[in-house]
N, C-alpha and C. Protein backbone atom coordinates (compact mmCIF):
# COMPACT_ATOMS: atom_id res chain seq x y z
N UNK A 1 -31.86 8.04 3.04
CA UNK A 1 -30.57 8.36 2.45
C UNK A 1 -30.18 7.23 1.51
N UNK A 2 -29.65 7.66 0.12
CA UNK A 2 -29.42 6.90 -0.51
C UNK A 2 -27.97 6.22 -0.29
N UNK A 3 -27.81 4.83 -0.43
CA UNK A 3 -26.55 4.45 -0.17
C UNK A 3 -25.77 4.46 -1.54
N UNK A 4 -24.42 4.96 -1.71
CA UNK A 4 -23.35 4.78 -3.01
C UNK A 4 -22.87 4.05 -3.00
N UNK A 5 -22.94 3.12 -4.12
CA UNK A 5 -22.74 1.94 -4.27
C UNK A 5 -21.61 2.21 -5.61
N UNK A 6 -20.06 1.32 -5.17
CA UNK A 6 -18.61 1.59 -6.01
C UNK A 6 -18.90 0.56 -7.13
N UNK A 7 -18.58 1.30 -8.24
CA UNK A 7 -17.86 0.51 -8.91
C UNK A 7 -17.03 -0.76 -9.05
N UNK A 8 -16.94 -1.60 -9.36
CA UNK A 8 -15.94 -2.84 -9.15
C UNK A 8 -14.91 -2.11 -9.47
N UNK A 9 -13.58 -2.53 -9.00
CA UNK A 9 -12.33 -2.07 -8.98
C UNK A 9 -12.09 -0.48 -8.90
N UNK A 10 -12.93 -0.07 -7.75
CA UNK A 10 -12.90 1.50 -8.06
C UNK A 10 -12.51 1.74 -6.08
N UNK A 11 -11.51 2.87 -5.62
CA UNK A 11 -11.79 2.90 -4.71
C UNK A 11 -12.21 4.05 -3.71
N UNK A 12 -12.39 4.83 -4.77
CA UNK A 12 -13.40 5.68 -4.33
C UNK A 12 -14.84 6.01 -4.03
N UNK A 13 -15.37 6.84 -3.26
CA UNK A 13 -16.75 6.53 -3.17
C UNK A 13 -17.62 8.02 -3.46
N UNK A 14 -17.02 9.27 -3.28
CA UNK A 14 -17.44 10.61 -2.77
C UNK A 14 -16.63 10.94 -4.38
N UNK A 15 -17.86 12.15 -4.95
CA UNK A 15 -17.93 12.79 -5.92
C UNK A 15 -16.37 13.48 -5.74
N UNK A 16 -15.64 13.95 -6.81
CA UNK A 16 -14.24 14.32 -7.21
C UNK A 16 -14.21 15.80 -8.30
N UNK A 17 -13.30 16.32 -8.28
CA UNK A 17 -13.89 17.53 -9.13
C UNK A 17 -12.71 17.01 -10.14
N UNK A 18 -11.94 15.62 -10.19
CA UNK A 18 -11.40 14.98 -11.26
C UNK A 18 -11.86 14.73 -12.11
N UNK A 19 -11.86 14.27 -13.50
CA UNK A 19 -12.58 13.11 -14.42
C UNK A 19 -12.46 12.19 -13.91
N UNK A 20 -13.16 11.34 -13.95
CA UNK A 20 -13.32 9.71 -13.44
C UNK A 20 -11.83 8.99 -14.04
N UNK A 21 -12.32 9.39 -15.45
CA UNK A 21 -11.10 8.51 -16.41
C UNK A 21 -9.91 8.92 -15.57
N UNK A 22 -9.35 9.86 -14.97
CA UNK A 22 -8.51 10.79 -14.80
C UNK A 22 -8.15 10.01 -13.40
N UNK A 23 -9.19 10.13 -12.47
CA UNK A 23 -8.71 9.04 -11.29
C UNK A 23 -8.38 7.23 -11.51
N UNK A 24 -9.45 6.80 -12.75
CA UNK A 24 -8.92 5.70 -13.21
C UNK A 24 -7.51 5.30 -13.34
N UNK A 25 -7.13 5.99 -14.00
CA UNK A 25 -5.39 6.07 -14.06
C UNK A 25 -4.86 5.81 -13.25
N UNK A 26 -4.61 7.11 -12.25
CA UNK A 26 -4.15 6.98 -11.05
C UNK A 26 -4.47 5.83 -10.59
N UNK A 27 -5.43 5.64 -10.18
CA UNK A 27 -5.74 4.42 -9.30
C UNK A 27 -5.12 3.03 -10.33
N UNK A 28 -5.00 3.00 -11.30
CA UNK A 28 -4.29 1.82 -12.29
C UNK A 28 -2.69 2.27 -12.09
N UNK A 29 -2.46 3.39 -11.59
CA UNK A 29 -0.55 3.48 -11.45
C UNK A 29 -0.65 3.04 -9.94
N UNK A 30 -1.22 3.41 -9.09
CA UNK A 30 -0.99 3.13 -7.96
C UNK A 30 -1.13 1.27 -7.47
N UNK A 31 -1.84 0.62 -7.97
CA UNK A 31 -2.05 -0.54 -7.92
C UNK A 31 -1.22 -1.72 -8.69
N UNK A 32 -0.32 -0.82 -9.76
CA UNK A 32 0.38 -1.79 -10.75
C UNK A 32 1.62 -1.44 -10.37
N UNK A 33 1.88 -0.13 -10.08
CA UNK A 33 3.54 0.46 -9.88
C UNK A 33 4.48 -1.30 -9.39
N UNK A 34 5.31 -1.92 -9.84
CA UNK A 34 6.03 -2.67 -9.30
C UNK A 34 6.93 -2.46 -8.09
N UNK A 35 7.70 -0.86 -7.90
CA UNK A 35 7.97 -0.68 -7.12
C UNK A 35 7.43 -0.66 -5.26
N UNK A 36 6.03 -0.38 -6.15
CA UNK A 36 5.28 -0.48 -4.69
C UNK A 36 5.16 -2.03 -4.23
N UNK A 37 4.81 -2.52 -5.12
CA UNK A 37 5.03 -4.01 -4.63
C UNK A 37 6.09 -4.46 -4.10
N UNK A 38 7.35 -4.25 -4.40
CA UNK A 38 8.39 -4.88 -3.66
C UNK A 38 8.54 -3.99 -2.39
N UNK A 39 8.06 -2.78 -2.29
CA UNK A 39 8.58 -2.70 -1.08
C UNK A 39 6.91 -3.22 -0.01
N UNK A 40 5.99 -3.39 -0.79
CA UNK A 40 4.79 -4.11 -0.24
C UNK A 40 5.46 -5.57 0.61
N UNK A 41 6.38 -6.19 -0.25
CA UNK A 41 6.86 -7.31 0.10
C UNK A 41 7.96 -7.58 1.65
N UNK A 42 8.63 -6.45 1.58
CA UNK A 42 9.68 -5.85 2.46
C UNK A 42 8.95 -5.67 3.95
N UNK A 43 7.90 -4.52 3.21
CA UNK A 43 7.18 -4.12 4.67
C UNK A 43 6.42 -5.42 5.53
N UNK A 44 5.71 -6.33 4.59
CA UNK A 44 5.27 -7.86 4.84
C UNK A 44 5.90 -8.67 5.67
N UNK A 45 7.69 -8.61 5.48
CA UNK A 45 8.77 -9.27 5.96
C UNK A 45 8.76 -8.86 7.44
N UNK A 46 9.23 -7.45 7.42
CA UNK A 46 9.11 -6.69 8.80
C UNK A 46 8.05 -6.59 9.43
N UNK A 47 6.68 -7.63 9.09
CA UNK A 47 5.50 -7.33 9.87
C UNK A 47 5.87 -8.64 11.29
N UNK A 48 6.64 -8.65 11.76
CA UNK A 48 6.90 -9.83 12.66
C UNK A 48 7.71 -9.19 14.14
N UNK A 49 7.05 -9.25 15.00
CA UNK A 49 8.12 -8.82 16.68
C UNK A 49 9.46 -9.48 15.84
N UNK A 50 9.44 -10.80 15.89
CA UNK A 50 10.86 -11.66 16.05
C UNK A 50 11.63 -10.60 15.22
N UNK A 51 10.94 -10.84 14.00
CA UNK A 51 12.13 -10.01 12.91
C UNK A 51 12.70 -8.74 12.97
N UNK A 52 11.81 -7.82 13.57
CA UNK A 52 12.57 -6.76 14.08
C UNK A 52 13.30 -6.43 15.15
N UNK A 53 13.13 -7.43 16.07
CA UNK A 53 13.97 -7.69 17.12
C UNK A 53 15.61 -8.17 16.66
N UNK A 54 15.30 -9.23 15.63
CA UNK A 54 16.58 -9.76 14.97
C UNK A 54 17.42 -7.94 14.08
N UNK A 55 16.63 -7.67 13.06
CA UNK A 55 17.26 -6.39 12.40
C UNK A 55 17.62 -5.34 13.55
N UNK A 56 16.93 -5.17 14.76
CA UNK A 56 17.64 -4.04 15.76
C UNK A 56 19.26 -5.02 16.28
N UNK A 57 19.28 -5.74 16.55
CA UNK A 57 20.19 -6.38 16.97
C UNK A 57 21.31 -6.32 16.33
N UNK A 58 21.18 -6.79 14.95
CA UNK A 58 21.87 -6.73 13.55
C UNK A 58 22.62 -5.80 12.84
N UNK A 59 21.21 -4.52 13.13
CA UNK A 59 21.69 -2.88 13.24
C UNK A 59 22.82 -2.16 14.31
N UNK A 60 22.53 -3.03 15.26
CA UNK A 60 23.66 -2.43 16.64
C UNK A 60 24.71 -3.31 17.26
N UNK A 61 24.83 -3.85 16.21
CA UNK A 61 26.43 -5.25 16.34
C UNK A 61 26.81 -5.08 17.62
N UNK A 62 25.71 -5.32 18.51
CA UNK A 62 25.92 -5.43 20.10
C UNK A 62 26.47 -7.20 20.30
N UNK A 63 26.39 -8.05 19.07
CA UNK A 63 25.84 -9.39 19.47
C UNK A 63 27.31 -9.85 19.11
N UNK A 64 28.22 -9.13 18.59
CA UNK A 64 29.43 -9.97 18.42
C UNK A 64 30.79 -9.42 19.61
């Protein structure tokens, strides 16, 4: 069996009934969108027990 070997910066691997150019794109909006990045950044923040322990707390002004 032959192995498929990607493209650099490509992240697909399995034939598409797209144009290539056509997934290029896409895959260049999905990777540049800024929006995705900030909330990339957000979700990063909330990757922590502590911190979501702090925002449930925060959320349910049990603490004052």
């Amino acid at each position: 069996m032959k192995k498929i070997l990607k493209p650099a910066g490509v992240f697909w691997t399995k034939k598409h009934s797209a144009h290539p150019l056509t997934l290029k794109k896409l895959q260049n909006e999905i990777f540049v969108d800024q929006k995705l990045k900030e909330i990339q950044v957000v979700l990063e923040l909330l990757d922590s027990e502590t911190r979501l322990r702090i925002l449930i707390l925060l959320s349910k002004k049990e603490f004052l």
